[in-house]
Protein backbone atom coordinates (compact mmCIF):
# COMPACT_ATOMS: atom_id res chain seq x y z
CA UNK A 1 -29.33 14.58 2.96
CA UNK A 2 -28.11 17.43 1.09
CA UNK A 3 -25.11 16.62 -1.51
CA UNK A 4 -21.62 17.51 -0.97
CA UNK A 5 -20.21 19.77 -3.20
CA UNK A 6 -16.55 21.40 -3.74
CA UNK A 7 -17.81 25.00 -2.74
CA UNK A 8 -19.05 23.40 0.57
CA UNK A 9 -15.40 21.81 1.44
CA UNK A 10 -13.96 24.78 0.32
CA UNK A 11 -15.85 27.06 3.24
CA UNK A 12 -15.03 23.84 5.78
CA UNK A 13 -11.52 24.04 4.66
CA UNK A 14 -11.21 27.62 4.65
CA UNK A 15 -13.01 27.62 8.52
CA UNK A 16 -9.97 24.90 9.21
CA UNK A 17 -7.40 27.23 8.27
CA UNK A 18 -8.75 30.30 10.18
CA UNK A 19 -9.10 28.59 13.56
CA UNK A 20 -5.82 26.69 13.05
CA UNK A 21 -3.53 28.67 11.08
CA UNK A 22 -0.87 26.53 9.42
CA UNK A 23 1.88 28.49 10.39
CA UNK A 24 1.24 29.08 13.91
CA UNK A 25 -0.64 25.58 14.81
CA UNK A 26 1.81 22.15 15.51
CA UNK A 27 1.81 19.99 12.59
CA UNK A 28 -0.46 17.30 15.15
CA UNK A 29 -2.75 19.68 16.20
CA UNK A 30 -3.24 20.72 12.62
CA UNK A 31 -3.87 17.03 11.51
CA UNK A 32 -5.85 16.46 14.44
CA UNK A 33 -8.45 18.77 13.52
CA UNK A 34 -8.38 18.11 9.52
CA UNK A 35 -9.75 14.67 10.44
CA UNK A 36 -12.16 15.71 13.33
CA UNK A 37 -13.37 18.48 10.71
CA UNK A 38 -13.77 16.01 8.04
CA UNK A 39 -11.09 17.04 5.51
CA UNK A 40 -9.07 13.83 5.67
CA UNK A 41 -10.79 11.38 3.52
CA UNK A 42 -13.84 13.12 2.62
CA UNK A 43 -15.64 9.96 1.13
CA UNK A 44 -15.08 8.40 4.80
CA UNK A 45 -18.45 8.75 6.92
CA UNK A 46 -19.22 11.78 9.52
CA UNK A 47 -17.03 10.97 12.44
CA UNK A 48 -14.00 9.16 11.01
CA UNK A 49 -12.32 11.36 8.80
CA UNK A 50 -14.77 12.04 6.30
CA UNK A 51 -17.85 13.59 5.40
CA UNK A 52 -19.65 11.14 3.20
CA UNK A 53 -18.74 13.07 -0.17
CA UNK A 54 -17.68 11.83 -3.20
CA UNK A 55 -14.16 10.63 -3.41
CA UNK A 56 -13.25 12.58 -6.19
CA UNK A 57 -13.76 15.98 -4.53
CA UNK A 58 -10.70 15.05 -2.07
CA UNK A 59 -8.63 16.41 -4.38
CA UNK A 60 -10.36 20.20 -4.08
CA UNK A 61 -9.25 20.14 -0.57
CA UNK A 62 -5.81 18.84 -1.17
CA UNK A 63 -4.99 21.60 -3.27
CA UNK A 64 -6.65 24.39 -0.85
CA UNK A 65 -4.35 22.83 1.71
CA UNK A 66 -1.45 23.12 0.11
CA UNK A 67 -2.11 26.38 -1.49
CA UNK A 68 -2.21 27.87 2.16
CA UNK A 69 1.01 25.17 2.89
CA UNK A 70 -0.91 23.02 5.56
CA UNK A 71 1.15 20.28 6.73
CA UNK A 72 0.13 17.06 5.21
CA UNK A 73 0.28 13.53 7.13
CA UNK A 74 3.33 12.26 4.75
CA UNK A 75 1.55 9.70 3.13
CA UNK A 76 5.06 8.05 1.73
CA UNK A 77 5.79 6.61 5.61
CA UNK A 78 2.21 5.17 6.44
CA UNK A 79 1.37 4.35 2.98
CA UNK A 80 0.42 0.69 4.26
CA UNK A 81 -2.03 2.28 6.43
CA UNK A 82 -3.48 4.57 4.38
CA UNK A 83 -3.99 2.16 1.41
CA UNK A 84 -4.36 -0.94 2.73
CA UNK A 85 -5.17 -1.30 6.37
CA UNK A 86 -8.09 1.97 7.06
CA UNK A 87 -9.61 1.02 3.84
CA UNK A 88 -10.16 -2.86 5.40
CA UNK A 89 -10.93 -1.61 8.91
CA UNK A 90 -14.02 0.94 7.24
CA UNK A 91 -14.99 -1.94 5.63
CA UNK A 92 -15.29 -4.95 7.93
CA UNK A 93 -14.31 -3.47 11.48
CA UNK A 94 -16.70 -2.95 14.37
CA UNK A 95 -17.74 0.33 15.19
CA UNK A 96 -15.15 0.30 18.43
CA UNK A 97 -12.27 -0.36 16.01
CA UNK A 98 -13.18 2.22 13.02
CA UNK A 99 -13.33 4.38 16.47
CA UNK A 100 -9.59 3.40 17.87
CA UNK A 101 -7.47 2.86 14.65
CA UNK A 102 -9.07 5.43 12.23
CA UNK A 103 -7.34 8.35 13.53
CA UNK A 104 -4.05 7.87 14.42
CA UNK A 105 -3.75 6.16 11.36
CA UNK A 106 -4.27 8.99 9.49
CA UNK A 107 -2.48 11.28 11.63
CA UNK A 108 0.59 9.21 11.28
CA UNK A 109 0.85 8.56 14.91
CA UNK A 110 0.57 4.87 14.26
CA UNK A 111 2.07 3.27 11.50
CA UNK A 112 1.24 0.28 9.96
CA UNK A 113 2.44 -3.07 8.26
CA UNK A 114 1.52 -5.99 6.55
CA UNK A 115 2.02 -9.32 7.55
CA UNK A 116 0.95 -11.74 4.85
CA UNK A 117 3.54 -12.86 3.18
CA UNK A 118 5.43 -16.15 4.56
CA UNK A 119 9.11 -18.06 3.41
CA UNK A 120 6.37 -20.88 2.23
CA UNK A 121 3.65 -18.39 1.16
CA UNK A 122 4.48 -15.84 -1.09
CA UNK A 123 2.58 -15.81 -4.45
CA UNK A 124 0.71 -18.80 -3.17
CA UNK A 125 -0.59 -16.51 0.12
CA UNK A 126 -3.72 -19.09 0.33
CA UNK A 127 -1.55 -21.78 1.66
CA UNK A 128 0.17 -19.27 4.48
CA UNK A 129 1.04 -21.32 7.47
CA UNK A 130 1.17 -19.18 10.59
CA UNK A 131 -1.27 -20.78 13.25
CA UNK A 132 -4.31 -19.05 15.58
CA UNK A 133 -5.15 -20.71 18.03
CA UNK A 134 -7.84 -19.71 20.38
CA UNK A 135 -7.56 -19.85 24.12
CA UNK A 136 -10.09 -21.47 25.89
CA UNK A 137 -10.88 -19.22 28.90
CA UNK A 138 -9.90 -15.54 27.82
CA UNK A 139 -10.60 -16.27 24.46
CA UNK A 140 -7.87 -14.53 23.13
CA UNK A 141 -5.70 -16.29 19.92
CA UNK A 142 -2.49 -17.09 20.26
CA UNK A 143 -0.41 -16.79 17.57
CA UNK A 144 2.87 -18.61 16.26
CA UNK A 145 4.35 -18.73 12.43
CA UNK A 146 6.98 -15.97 10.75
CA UNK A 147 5.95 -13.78 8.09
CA UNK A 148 8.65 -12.29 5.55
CA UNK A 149 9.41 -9.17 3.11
CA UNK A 150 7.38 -6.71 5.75
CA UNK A 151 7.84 -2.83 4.93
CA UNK A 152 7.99 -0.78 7.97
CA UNK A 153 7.74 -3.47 10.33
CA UNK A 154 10.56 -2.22 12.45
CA UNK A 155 8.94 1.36 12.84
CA UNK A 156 5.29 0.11 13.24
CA UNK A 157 3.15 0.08 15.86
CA UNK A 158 0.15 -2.14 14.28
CA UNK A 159 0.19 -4.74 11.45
CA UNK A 160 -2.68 -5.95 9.25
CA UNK A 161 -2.16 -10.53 10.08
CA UNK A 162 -3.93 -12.82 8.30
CA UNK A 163 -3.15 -16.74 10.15
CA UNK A 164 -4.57 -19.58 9.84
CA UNK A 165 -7.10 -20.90 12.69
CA UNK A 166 -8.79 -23.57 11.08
CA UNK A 167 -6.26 -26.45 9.40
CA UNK A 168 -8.60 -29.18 8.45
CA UNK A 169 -10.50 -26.81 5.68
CA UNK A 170 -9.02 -26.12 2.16
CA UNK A 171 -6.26 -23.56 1.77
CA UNK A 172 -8.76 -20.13 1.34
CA UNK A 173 -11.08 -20.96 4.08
CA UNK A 174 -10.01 -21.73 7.49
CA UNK A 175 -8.02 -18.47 7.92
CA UNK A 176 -8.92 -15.31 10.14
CA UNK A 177 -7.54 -11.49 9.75
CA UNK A 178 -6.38 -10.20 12.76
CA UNK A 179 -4.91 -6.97 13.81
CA UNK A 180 -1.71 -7.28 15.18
CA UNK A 181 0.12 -5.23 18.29
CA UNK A 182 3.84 -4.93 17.19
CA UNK A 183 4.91 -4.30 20.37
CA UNK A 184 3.53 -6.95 22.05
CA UNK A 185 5.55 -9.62 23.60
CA UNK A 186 6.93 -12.62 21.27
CA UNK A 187 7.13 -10.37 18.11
CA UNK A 188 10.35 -10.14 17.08
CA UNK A 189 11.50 -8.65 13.97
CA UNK A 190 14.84 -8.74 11.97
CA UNK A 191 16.12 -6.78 8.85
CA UNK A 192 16.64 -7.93 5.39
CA UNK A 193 18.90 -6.35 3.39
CA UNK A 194 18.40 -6.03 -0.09
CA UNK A 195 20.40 -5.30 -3.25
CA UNK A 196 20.19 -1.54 -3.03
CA UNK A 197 21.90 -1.70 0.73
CA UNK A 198 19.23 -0.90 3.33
CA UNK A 199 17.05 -3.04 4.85
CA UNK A 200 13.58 -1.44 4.12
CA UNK A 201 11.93 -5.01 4.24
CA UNK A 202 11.73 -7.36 7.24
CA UNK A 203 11.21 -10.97 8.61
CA UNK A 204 9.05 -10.95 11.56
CA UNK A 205 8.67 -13.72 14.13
CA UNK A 206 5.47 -14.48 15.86
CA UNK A 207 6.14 -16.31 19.23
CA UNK A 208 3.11 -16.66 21.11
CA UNK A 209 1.67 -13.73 20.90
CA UNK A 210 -1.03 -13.33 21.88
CA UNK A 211 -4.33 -10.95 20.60
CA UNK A 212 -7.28 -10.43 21.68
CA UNK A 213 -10.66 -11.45 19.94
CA UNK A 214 -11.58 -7.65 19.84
CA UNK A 215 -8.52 -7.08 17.48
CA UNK A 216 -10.48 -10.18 14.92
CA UNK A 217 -11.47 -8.02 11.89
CA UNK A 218 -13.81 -9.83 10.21
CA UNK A 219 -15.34 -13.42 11.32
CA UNK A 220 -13.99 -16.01 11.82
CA UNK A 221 -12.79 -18.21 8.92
CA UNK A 222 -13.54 -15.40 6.32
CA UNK A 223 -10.14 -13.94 6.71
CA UNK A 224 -9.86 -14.86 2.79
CA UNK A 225 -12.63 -12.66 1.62
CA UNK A 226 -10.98 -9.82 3.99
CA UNK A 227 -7.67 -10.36 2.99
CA UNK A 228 -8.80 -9.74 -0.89
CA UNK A 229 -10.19 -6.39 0.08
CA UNK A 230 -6.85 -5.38 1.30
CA UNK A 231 -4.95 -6.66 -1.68
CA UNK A 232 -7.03 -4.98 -4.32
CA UNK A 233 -6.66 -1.52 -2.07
CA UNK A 234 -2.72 -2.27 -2.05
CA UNK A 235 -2.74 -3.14 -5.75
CA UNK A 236 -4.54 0.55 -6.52
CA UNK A 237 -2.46 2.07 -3.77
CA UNK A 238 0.80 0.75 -5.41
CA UNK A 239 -0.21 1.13 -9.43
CA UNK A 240 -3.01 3.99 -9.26
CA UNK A 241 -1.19 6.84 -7.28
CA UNK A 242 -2.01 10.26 -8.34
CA UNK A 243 1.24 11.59 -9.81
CA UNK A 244 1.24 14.79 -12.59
CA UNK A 245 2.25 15.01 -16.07
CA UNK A 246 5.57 13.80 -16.55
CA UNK A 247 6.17 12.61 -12.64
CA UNK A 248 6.86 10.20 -11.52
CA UNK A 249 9.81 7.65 -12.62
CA UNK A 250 9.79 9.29 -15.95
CA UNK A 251 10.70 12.90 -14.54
CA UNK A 252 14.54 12.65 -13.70
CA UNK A 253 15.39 10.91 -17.47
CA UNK A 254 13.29 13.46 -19.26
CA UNK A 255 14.88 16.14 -17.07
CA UNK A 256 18.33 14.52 -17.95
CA UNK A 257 17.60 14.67 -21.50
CA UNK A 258 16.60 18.23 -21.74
CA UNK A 259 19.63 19.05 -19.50
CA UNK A 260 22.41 16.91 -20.91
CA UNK A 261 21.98 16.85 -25.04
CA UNK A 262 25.27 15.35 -25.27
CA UNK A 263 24.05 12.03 -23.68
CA UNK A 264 21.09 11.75 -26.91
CA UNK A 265 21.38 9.20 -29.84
CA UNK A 266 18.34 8.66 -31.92
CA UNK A 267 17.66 4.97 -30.31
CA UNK A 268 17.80 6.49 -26.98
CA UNK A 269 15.63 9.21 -28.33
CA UNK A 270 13.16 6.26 -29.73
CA UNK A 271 13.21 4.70 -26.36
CA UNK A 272 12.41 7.89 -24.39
CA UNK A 273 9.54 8.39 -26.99
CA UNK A 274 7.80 5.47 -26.31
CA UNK A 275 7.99 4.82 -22.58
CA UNK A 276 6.96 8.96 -21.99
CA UNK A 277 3.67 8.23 -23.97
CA UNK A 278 3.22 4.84 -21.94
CA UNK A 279 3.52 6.46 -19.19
CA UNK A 280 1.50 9.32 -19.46
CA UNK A 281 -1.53 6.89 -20.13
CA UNK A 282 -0.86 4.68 -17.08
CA UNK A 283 -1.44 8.44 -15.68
CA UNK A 284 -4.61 9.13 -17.20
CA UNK A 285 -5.61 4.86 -16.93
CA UNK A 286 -5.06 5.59 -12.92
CA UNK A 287 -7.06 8.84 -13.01
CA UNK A 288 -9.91 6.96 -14.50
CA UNK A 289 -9.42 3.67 -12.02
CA UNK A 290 -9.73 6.49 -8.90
CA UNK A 291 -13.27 7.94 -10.70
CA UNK A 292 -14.66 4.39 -10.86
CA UNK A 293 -13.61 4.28 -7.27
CA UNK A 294 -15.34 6.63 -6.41
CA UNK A 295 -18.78 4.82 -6.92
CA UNK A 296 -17.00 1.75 -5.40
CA UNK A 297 -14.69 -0.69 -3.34
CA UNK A 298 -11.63 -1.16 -6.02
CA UNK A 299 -11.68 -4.49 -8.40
CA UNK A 300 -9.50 -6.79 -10.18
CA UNK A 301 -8.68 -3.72 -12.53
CA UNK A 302 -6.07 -2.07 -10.11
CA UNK A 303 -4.02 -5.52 -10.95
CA UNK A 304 -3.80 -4.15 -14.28
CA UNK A 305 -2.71 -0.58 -13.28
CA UNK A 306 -0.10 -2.42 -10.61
CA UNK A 307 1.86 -4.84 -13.53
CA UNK A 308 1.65 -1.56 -15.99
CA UNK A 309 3.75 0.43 -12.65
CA UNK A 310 5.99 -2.39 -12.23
CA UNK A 311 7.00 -2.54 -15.99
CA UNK A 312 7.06 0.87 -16.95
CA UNK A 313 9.64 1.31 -13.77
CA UNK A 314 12.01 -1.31 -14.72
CA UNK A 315 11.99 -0.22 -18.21
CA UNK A 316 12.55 3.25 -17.61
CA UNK A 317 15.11 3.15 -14.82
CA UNK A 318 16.88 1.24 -17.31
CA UNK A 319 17.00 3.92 -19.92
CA UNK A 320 17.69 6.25 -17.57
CA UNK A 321 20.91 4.02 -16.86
CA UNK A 322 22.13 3.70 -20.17
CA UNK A 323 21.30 7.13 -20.80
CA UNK A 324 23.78 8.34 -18.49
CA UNK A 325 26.30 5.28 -19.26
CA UNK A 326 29.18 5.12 -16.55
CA UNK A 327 27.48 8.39 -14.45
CA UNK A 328 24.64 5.83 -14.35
CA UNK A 329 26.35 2.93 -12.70
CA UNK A 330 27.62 5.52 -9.84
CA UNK A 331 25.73 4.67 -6.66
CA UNK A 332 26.02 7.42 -3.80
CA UNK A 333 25.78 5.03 -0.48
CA UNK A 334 25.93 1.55 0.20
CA UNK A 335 25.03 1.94 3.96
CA UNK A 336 23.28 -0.74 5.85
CA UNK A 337 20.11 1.09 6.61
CA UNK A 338 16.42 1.11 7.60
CA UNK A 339 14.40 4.23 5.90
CA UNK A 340 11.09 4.91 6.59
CA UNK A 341 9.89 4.34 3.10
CA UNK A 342 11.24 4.00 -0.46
CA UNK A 343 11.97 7.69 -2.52
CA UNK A 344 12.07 6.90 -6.13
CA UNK A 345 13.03 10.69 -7.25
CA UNK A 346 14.99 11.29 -4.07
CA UNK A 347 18.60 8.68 -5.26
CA UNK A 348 20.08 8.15 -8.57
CA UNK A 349 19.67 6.69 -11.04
CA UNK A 350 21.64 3.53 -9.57
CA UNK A 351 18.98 3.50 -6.68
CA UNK A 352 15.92 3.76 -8.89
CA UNK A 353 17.20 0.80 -11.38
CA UNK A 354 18.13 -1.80 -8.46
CA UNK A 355 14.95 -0.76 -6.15
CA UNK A 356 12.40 -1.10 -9.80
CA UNK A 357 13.80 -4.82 -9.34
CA UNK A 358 11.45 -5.29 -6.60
CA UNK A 359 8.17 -3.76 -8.04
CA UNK A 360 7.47 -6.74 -10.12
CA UNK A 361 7.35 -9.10 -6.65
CA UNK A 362 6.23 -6.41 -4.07
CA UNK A 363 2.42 -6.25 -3.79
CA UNK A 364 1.33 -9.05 -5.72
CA UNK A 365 3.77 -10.88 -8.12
CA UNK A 366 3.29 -10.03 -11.94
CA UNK A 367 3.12 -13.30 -12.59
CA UNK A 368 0.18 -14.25 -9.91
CA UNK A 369 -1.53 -10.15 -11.48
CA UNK A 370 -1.13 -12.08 -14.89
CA UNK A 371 -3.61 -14.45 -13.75
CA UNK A 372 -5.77 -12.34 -11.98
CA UNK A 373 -6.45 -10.08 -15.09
CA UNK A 374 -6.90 -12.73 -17.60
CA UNK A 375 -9.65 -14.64 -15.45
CA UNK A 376 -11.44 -11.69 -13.66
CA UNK A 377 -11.29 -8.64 -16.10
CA UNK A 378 -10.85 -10.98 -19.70
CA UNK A 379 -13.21 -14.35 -18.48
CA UNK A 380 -10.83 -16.60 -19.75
CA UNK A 381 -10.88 -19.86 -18.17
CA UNK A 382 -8.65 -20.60 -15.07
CA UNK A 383 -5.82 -22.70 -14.71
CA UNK A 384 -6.23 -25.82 -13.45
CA UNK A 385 -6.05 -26.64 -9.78
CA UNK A 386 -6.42 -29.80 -7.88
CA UNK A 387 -5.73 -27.97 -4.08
CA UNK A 388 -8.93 -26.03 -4.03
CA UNK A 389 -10.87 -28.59 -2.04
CA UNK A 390 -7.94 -29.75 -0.22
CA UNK A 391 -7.78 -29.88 3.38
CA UNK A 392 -4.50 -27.60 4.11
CA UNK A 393 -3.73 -30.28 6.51
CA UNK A 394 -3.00 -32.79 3.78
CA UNK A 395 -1.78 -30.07 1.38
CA UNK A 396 2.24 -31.12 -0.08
CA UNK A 397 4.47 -28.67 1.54
């Protein structure tokens, strides 16, 4: 097979934009037939999205795109999707589901959640409680438990479930990945609303609902080993994002201090210093993590990129606080809502310093990412635990 390379994506993309001009083509249509020409993900095989090419050349078509000001699928709304669930479903689903999910996925006519997470199984996910149990006859699981902090739950249409179907093994075995119809019957979810006002997060109740066996990703029992796929994509999803010089949380208190010299003192100025150079190497440290992806599924590294982004956000919306001093405690609209998604650069500085709160909990606690870099990417020892090889039956809860 010949080898992909950026001039050949540039004639596909080119051959896109002639047959479907961007102006005069619906933003659907136009996705549509990005991802049936193989511009969406082009590392994705022939047929779903992709052309088989190396990851890094996405980025050539990206720009081409937006050069001729293509719509794009507004990644910020089906993030979950995009970065957590389609890389999972390439990589364990059955032909039939790569063949239903992929697409709409992409398109953004289906968005997507993640129900992990439980009141009694948070950083401990392993010892998650919500039951599957199969139905003898149709086969189909039926599945009851709740499952807390969801994004986008109340707009989805399809959630990523890990339950457990097997209680008499230990804590990582016995559990099975499902994907989940939110609109089925005996889902029921209900907002949480969180310091900064809305209610972007969720607590969702699973009543008997039920799902069939041809919505099991993965086998039986190895839900685990799935599940770990998806929480390494989220944790390069969430720390690795491509963002350029100076974006990012760091844009709005550099642009403040250009703007507004009366606000400097030399500590401030100290302060600003530092976290602008740490940031700009998380940049370059997450340009490098997306070129070893490209030769591979992500690893315990994108931890590492995830705790940096959760630091350097609650450190920096901080400055950008006391930079502004009593401007900065203004807050524009305390408004019981439900957004779509979470726009760092789009509030003040209020929003950004109360919504950084959450990054260190969100996708993996630092705490539990602490761990996971010190025994998979150092080798030092693990901490002792005497659950491993307990049934989660007889587990203290």
């Amino acid at each position: 097979m010949t080898a992909i390379t950026a001039d050949h994506l540039l004639t596909r993309v080119r051959g896109l934009l002639a047959a479907h001009p961007p102006a005069d083509t619906d933003r659907a249509d136009f996705l549509r037939a990005r991802f049936d020409a193989g511009l969406a993900w082009v590392h994705y095989p022939e047929g779903l999205g992709g052309l088989g090419a190396p990851r890094s050349l996405q980025a050539v078509v990206d720009a081409e795109l937006a050069a001729a000001g293509a719509p794009d699928n507004d990644p910020r709304r089906i993030g979950i999707g995009l970065g957590m669930a389609a890389p999972t479903i390439l990589a364990y689903g059955t032909d039939e589901q790569k063949q239903r999910f992929l697409r709409p996925l992409w398109i953004g006519e289906e968005v997507w959640c993640q129900l992990f997470s439980e009141p009694g199984a948070g950083s401990d996910l392993a010892a998650l409680g919500t039951r599957a149990v199969r139905e003898t006859g149709s086969g189909d699981w039926i599945v009851d438990g709740q499952k807390v902090w969801t994004s986008s739950a109340h707009t989805a249409r399809w959630a990523i479930l890990i339950a457990r179907t097997d209680p008499g093994l230990p804590k990582h075995q016995g559990i099975t990945y499902f994907l989940c119809d939110m609109h089925a019957p005996g889902v029921e979810v209900r907002p949480l609303r969180q310091i900064t006002g809305e209610a972007e997060f969720n607590e969702v109740f699973l009543t008997g609902v039920r799902i069939p066996d041809s919505h099991r990703l993965g086998a039986v029992g190895e839900g685990w080993a799935v599940a770990r796929t998806t929480l390494m994509n989220e944790r390069v999803s969430i720390g690795g994002m491509r963002i350029p010089r100076e974006g990012g949380m760091i844009a709005p208190v550099a642009a403040a201090w250009r703007e507004r010299p009366e606000l400097r003192t030399h500590a401030l100025h100290q302060r600003l210093l530092e976290l602008w150079v740490e940031a700009e190497v998380a940049r370059l440290t997450g340009e490098r993590l997306r070129q070893q992806l490209a030769v591979g599924q992500p690893g315990p590294e994108g931890s590492g990129m995830k705790l940096t982004f959760a630091r350097l956000n609650q450190e920096i919306s901080g400055l950008e606080v006391e930079l502004l001093a009593e401007e900065g405690l203004l807050y524009d609209d305390w408004t019981m809502r439900r957004p779509d998604g979470v726009d760092f650069t789009g509030r003040e500085a209020g929003y950004r310093y109360l919504r950084a709160k959450g990054n260190s909990i969100e996708g993996g606690t630092s705490e539990i990412l602490l761990n996971i870099v010190a025994e998979r990417v150092l080798g030092l020892p693990p901490e002792p635990r005497d659950d491993k090889d307990l049934a989660w039956k007889d587990l203290n809860r």
